[in-house]
N, C-alpha and C. Protein backbone atom coordinates (compact mmCIF):
# COMPACT_ATOMS: atom_id res chain seq x y z
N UNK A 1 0.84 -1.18 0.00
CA UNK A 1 0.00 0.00 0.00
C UNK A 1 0.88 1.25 0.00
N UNK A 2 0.48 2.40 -0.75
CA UNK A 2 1.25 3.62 -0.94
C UNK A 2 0.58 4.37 -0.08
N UNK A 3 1.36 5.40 0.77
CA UNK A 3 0.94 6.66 1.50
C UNK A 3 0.55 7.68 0.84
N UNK A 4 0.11 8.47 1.39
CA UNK A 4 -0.43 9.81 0.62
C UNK A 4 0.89 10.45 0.75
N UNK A 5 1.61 10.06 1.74
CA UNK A 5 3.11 10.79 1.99
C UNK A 5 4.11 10.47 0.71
N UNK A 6 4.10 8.96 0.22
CA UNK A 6 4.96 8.84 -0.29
C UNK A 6 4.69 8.82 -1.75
N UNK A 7 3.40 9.43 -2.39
CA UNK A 7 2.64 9.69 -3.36
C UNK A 7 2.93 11.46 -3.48
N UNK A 8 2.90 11.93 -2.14
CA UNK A 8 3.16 13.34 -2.29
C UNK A 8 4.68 13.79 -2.65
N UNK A 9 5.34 12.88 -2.25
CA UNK A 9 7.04 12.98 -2.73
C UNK A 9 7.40 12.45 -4.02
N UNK A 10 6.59 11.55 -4.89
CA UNK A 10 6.62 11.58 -5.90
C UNK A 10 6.12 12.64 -6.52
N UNK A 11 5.45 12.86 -6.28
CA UNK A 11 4.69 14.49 -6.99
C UNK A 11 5.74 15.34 -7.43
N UNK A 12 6.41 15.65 -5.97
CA UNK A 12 7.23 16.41 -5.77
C UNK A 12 8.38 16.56 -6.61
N UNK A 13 8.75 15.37 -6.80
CA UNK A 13 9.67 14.50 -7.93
C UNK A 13 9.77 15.38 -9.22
N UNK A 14 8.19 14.96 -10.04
CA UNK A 14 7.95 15.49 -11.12
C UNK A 14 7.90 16.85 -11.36
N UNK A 15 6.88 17.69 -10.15
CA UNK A 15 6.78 18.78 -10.43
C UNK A 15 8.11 19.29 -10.55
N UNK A 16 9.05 19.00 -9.92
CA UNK A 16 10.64 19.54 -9.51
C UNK A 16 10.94 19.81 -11.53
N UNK A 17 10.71 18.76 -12.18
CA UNK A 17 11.31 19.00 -13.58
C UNK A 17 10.46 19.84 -14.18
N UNK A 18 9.56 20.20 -13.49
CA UNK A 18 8.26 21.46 -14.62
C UNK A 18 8.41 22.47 -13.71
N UNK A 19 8.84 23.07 -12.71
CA UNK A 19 9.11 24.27 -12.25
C UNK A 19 9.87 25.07 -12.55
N UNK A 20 9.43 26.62 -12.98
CA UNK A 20 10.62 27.30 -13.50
C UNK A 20 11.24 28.22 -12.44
N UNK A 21 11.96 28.99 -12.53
CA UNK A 21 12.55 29.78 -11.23
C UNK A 21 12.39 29.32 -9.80
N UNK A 22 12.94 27.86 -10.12
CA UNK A 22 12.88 27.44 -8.75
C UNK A 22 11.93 27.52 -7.70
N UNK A 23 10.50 27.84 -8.21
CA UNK A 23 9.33 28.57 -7.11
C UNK A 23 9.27 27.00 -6.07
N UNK A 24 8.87 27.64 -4.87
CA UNK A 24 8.71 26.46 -3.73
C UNK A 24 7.97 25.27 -3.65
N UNK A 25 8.39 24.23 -3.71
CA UNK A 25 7.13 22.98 -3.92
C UNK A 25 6.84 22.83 -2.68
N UNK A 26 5.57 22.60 -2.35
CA UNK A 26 5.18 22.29 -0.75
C UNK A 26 3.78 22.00 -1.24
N UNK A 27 3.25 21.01 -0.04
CA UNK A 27 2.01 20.30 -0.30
C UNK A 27 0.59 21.40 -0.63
N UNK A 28 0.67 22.54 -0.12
CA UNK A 28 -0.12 23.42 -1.01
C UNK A 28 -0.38 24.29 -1.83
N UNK A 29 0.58 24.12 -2.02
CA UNK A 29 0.94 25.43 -3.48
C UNK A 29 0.22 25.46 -4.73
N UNK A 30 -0.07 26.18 -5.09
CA UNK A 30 -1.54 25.64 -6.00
C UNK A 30 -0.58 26.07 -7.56
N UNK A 31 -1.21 24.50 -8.11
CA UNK A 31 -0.09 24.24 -9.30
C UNK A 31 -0.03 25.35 -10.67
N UNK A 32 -1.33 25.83 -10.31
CA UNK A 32 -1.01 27.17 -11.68
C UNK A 32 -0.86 28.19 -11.56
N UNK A 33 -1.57 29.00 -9.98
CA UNK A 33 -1.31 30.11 -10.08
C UNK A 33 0.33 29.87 -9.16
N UNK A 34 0.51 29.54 -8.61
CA UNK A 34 1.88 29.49 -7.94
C UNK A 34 3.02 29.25 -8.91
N UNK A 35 2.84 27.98 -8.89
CA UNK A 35 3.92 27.39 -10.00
C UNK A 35 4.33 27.61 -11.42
N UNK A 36 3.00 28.13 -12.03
CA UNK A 36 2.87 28.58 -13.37
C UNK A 36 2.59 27.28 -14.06
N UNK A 37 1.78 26.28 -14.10
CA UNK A 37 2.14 24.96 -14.95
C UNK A 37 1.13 25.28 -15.48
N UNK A 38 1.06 24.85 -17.00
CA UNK A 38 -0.22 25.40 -17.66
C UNK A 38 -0.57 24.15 -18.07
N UNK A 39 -1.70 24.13 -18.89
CA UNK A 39 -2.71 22.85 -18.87
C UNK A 39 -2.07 21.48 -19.55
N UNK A 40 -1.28 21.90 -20.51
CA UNK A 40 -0.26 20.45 -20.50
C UNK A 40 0.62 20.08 -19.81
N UNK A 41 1.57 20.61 -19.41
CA UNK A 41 2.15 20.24 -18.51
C UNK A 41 1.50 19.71 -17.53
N UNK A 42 0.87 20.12 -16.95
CA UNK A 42 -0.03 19.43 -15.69
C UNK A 42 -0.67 18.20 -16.48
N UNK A 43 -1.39 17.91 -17.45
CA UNK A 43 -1.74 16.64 -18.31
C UNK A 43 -0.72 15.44 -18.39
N UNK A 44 0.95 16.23 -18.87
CA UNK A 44 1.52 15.52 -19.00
C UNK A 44 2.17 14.48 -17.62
N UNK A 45 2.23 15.69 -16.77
CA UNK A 45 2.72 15.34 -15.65
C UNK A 45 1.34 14.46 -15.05
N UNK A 46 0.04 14.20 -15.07
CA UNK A 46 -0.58 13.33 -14.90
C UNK A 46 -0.86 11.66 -15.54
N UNK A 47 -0.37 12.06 -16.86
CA UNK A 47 0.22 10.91 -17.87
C UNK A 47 1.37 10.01 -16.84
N UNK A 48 2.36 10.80 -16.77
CA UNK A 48 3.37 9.83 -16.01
C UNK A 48 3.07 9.72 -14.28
N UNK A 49 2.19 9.91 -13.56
CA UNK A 49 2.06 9.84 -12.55
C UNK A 49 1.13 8.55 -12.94
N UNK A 50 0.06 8.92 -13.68
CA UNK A 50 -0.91 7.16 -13.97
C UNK A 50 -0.13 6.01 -14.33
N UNK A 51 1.11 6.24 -15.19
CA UNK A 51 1.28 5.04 -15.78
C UNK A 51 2.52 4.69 -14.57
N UNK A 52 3.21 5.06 -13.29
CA UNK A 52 4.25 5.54 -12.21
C UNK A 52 3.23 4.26 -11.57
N UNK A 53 1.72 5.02 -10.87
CA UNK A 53 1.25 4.55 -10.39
C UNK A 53 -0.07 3.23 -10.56
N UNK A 54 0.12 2.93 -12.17
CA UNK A 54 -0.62 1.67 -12.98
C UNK A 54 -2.27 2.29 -12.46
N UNK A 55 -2.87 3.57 -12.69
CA UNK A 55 -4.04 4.05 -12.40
C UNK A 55 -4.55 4.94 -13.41
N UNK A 56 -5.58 5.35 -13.49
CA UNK A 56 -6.31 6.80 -14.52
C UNK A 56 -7.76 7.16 -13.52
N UNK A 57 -6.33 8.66 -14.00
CA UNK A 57 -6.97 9.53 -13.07
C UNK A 57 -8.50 10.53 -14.01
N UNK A 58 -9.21 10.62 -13.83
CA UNK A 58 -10.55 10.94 -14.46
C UNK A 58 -10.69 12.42 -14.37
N UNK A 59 -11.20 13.07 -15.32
CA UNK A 59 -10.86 14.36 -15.48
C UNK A 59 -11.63 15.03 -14.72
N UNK A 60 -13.13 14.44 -13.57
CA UNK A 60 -14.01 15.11 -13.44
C UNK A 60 -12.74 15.28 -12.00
N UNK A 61 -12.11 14.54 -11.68
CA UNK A 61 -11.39 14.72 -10.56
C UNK A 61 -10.48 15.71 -10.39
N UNK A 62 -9.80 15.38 -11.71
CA UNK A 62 -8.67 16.56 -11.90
C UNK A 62 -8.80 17.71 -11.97
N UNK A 63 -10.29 17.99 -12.15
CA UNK A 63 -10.91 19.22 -12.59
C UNK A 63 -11.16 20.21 -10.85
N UNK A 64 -10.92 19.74 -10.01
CA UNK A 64 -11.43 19.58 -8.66
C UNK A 64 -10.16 19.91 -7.88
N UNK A 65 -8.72 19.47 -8.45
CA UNK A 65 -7.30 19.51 -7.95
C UNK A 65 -7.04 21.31 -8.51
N UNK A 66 -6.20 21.01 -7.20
CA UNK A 66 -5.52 22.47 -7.04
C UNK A 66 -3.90 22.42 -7.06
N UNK A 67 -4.02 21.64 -5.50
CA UNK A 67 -2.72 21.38 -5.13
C UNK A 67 -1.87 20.13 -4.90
N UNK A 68 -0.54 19.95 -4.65
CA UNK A 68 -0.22 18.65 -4.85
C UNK A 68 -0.69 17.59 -3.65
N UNK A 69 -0.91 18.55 -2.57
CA UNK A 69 -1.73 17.98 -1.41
C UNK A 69 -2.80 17.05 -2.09
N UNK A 70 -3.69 17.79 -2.47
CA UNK A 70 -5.26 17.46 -3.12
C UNK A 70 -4.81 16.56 -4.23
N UNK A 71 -3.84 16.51 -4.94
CA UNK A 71 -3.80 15.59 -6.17
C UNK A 71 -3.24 14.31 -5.47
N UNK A 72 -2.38 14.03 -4.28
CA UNK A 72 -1.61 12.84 -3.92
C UNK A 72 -3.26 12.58 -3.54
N UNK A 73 -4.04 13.13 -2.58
CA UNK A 73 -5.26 12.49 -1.63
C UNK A 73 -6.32 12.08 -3.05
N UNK A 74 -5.95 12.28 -3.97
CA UNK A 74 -6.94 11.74 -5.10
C UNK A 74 -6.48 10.63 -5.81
N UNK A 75 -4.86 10.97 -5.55
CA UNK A 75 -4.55 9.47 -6.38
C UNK A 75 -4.63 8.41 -5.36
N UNK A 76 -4.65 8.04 -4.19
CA UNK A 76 -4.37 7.48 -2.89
C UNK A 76 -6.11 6.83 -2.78
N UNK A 77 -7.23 7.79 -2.83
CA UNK A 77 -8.39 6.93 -3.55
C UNK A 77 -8.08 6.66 -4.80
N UNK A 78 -7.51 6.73 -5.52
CA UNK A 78 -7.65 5.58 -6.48
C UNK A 78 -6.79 4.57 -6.48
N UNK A 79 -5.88 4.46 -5.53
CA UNK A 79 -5.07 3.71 -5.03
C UNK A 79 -6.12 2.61 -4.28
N UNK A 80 -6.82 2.87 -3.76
CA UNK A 80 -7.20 1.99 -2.31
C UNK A 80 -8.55 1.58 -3.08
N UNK A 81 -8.95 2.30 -4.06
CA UNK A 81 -10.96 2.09 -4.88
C UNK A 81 -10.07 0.57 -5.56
N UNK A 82 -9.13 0.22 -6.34
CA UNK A 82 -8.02 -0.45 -6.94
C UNK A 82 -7.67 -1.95 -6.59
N UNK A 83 -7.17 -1.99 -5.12
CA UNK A 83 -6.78 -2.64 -4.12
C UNK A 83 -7.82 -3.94 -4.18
């Protein structure tokens, strides 16, 4: 079973290669207006988090995510709906 902790450090992982000017990753930082990630990038970076974590994540969900907090606690139900 995966943690929301250790789902959130993968996050962390990825976002690290789509951040520009070094802005701060932390579990609430909200991924567009903070970070600047615009709608592919965030797609893409959900591409490799599904196929990371053998899941698909559904857009009505994604639509609902802000932060990487909120995106680990969404993949973590679909982790455990899975199980």
């Amino acid at each position: 079973m995966t943690s929301q902790e250790q789902v959130l450090q993968r996050l962390f992982v990825h976002l690290g290669r789509l951040v520009r000017d070094k802005a701060a990753i932390h579990p609430d930082v909200d991924l567009v207006q903070e970070l600047g990630l615009d709608s592919i990038e965030v797609m893409n970076m959900l591409m490799e988090i599904e196929d990371e974590f053998d899941i698909s994540v559904p857009l009505n969900v994604l639509a609902e995510v802000r932060t990487p907090a909120q995106l680990a606690q969404a993949i973590c139900g679909l982790l455990e709906a899975g199980e």
